[in-house]
C-alpha atoms as a PDB file:
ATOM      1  CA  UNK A   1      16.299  12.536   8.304  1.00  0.00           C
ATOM      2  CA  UNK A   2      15.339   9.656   6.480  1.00  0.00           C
ATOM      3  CA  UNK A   3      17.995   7.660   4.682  1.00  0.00           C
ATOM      4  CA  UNK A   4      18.395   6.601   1.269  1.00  0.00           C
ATOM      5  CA  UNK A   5      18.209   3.208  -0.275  1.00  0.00           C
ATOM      6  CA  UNK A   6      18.788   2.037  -3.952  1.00  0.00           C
ATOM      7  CA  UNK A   7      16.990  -0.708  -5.664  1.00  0.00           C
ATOM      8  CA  UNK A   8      19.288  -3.086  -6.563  1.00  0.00           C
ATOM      9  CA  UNK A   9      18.348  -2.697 -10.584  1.00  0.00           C
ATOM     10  CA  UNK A  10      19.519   1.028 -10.448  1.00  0.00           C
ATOM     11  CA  UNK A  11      23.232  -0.555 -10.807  1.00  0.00           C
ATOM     12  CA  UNK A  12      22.390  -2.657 -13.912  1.00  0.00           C
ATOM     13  CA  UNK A  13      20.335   0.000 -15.407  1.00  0.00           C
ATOM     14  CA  UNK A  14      22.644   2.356 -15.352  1.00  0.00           C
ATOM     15  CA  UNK A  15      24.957   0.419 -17.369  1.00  0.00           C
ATOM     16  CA  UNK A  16      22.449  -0.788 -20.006  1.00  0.00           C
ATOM     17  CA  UNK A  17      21.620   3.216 -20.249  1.00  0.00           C
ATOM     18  CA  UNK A  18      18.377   2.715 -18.884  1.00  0.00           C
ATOM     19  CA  UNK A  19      18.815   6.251 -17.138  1.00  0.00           C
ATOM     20  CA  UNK A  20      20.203   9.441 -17.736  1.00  0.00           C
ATOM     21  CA  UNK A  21      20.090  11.137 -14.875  1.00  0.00           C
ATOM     22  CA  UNK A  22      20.890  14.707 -16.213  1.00  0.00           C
ATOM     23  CA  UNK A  23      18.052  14.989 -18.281  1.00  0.00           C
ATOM     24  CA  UNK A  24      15.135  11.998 -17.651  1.00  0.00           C
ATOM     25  CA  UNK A  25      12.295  12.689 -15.478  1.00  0.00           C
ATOM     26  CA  UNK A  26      12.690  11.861 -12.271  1.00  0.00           C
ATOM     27  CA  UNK A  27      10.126  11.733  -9.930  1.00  0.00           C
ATOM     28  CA  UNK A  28       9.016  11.030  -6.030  1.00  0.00           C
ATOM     29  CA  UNK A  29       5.567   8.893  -5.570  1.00  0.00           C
ATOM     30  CA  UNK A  30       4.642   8.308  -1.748  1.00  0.00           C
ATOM     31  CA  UNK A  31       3.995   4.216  -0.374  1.00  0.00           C
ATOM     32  CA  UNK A  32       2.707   3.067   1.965  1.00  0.00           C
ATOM     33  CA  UNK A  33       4.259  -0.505   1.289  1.00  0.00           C
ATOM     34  CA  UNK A  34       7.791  -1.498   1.992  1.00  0.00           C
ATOM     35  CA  UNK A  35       9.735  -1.198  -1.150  1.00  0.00           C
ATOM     36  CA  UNK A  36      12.281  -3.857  -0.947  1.00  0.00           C
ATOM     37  CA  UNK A  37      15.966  -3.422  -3.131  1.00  0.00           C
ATOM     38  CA  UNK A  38      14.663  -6.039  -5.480  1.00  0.00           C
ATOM     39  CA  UNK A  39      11.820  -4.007  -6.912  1.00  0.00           C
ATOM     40  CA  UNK A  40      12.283  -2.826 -10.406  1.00  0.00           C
ATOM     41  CA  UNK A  41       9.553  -1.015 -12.055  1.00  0.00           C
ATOM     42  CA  UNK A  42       6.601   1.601 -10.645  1.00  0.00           C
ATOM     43  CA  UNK A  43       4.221  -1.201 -10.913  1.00  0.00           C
ATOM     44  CA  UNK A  44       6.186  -3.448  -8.495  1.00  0.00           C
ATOM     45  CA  UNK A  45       4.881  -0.658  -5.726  1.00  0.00           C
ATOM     46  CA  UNK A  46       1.295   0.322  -4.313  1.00  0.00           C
ATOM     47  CA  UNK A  47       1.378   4.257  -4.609  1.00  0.00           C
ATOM     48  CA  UNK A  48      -1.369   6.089  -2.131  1.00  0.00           C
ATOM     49  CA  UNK A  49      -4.620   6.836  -3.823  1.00  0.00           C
ATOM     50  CA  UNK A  50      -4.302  10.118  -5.771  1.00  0.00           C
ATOM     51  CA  UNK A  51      -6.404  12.981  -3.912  1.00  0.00           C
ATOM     52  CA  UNK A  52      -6.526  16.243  -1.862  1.00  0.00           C
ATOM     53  CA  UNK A  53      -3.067  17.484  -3.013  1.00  0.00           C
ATOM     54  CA  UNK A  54      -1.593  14.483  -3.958  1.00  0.00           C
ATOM     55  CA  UNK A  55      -1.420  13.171  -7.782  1.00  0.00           C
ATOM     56  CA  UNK A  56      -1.161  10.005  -9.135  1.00  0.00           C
ATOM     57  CA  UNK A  57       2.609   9.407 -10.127  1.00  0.00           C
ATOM     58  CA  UNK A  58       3.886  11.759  -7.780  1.00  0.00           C
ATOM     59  CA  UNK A  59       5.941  15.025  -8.392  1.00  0.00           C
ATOM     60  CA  UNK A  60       9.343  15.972 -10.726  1.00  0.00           C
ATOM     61  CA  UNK A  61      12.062  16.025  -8.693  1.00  0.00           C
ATOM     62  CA  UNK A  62      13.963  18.975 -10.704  1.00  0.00           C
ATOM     63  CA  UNK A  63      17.565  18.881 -11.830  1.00  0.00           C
ATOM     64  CA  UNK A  64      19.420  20.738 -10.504  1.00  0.00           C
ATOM     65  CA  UNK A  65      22.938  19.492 -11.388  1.00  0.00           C
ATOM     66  CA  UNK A  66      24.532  16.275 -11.853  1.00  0.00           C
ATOM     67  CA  UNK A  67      28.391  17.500 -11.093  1.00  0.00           C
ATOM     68  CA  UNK A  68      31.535  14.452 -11.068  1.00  0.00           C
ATOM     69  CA  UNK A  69      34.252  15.894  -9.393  1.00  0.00           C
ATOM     70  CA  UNK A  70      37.559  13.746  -9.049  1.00  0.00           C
ATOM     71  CA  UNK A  71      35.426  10.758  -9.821  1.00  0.00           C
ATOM     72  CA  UNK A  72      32.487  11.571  -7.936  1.00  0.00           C
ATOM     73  CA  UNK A  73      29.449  12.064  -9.507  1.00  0.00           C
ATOM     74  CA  UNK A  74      26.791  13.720  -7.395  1.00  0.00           C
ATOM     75  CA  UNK A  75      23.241  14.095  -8.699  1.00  0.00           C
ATOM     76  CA  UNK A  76      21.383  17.271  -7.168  1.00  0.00           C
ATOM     77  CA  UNK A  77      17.669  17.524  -7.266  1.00  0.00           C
ATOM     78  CA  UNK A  78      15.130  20.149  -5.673  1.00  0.00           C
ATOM     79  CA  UNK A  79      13.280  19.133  -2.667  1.00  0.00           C
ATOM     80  CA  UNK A  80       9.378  18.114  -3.145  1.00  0.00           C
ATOM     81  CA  UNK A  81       6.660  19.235  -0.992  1.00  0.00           C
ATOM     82  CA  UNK A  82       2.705  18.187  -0.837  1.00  0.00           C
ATOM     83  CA  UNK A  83       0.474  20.315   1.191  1.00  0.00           C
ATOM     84  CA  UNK A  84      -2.859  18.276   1.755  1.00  0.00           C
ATOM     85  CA  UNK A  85      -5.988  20.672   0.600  1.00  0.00           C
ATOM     86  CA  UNK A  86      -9.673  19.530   1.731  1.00  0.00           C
ATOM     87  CA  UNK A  87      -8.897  16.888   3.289  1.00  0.00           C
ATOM     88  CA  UNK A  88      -5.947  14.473   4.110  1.00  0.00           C
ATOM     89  CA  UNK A  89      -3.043  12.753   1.772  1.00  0.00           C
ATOM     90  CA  UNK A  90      -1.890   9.517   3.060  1.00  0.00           C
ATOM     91  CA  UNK A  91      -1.244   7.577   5.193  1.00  0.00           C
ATOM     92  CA  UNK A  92       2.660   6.670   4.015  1.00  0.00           C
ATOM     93  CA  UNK A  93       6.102   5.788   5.459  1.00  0.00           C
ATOM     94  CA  UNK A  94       8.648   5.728   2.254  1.00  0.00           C
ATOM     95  CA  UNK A  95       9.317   8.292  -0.375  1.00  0.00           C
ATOM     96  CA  UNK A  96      10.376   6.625  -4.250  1.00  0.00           C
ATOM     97  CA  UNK A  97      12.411   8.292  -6.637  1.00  0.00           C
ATOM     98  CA  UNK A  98      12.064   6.572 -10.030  1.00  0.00           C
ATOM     99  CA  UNK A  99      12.246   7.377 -13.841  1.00  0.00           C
ATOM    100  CA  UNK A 100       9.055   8.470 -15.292  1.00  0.00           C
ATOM    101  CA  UNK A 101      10.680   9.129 -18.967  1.00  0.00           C
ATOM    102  CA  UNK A 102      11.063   4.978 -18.704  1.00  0.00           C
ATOM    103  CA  UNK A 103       7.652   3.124 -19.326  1.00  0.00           C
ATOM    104  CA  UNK A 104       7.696   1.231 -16.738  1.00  0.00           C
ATOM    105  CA  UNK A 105       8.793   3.959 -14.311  1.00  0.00           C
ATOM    106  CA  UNK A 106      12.300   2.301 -13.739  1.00  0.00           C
ATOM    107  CA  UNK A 107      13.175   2.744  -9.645  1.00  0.00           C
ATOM    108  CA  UNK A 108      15.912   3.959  -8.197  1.00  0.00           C
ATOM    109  CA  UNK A 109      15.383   4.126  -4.754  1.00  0.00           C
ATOM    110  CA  UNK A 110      13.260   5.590  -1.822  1.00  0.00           C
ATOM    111  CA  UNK A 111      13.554   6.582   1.994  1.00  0.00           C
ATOM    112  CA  UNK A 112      12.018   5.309   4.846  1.00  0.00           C
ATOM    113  CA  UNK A 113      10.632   7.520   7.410  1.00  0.00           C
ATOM    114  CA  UNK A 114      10.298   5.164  10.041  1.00  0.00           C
ATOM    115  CA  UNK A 115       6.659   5.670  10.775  1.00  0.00           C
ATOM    116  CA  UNK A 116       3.566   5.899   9.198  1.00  0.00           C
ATOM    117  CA  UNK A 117       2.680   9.821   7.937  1.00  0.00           C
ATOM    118  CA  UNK A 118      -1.129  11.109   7.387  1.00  0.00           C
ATOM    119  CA  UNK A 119      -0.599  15.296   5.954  1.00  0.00           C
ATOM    120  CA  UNK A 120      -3.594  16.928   7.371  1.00  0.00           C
ATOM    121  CA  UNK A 121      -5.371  18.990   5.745  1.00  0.00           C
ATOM    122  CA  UNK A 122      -3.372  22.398   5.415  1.00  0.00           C
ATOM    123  CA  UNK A 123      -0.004  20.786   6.604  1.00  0.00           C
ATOM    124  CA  UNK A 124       3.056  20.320   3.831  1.00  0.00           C
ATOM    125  CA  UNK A 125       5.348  17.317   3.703  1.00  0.00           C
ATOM    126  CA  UNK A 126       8.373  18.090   1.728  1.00  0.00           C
ATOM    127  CA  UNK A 127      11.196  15.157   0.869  1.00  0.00           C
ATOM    128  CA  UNK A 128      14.221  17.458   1.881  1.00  0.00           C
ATOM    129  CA  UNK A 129      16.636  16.686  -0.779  1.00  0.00           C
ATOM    130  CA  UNK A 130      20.505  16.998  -0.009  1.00  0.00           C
ATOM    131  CA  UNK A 131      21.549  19.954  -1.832  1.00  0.00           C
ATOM    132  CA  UNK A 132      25.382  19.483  -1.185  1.00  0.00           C
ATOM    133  CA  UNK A 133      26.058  15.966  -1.041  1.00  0.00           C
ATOM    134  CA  UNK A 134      23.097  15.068  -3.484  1.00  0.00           C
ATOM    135  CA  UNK A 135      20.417  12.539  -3.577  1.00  0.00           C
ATOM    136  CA  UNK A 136      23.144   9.816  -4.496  1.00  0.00           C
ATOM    137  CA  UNK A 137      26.899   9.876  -5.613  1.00  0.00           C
ATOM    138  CA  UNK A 138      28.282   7.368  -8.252  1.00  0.00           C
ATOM    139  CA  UNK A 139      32.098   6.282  -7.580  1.00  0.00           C
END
């Protein structure tokens, strides 16, 4: 499973209430470009080129719940899944969540596969988000 990695702005949004995280949409674009932590904004990134199943800007990650619990807070999303149809979506290594309520589609971070993925036509790639633990917890 592919691990997940903030960019480094998330902190400093967060405390200039760039986010809201219980009710903002959030969404998951696919790269096939490194992100690096010191990306801020959707336009920092080259997304794949919108076609067969995939759209430009991605898909809504859901809320599910966004639960603190001793201190913890634990955002919950649902999982997002592409199925290529007539022909192929890709290729790309790293998932992004970011803020699409934000204009400039503020980031918050992505996962890195490890290798490159091309969805064939008729095959589904889903970004299997924690459903326990969350996508990130905030101490």
């Amino acid at each position: 499973m592919a691990t997940f990695n903030k960019f480094n702005s998330f902190v400093s949004d967060l405390a200039q209430k760039v986010h809201n995280l219980n009710s903002d949409s959030l969404k998951i674009m696919l790269t096939n470009t490194a992100p690096v932590a010191s990306n801020t904004i959707k336009g920092n990134l080259t997304e794949i080129t919108a076609a067969n199943g995939y759209a430009a800007g991605g898909l809504v990650a859901s809320f599910v719940s966004g639960t603190d619990t001793s201190g913890i807070y634990r955002l919950i999303l649902s999982p997002v899944s592409w199925t290529a149809s007539g022909g192929s979506i890709g290729p790309f290594e790293f998932a992004v969540l970011y803020n699409s309520t934000t204009t400039n589609g503020n980031l918050i971070g992505w996962w890195d596969y490890g290798t490159t993925i091309t969805l064939t036509n008729g095959n589904t790639f889903t970004v299997a988000l924690d459903q326990t633990n969350g996508v990130l917890t905030l101490q």
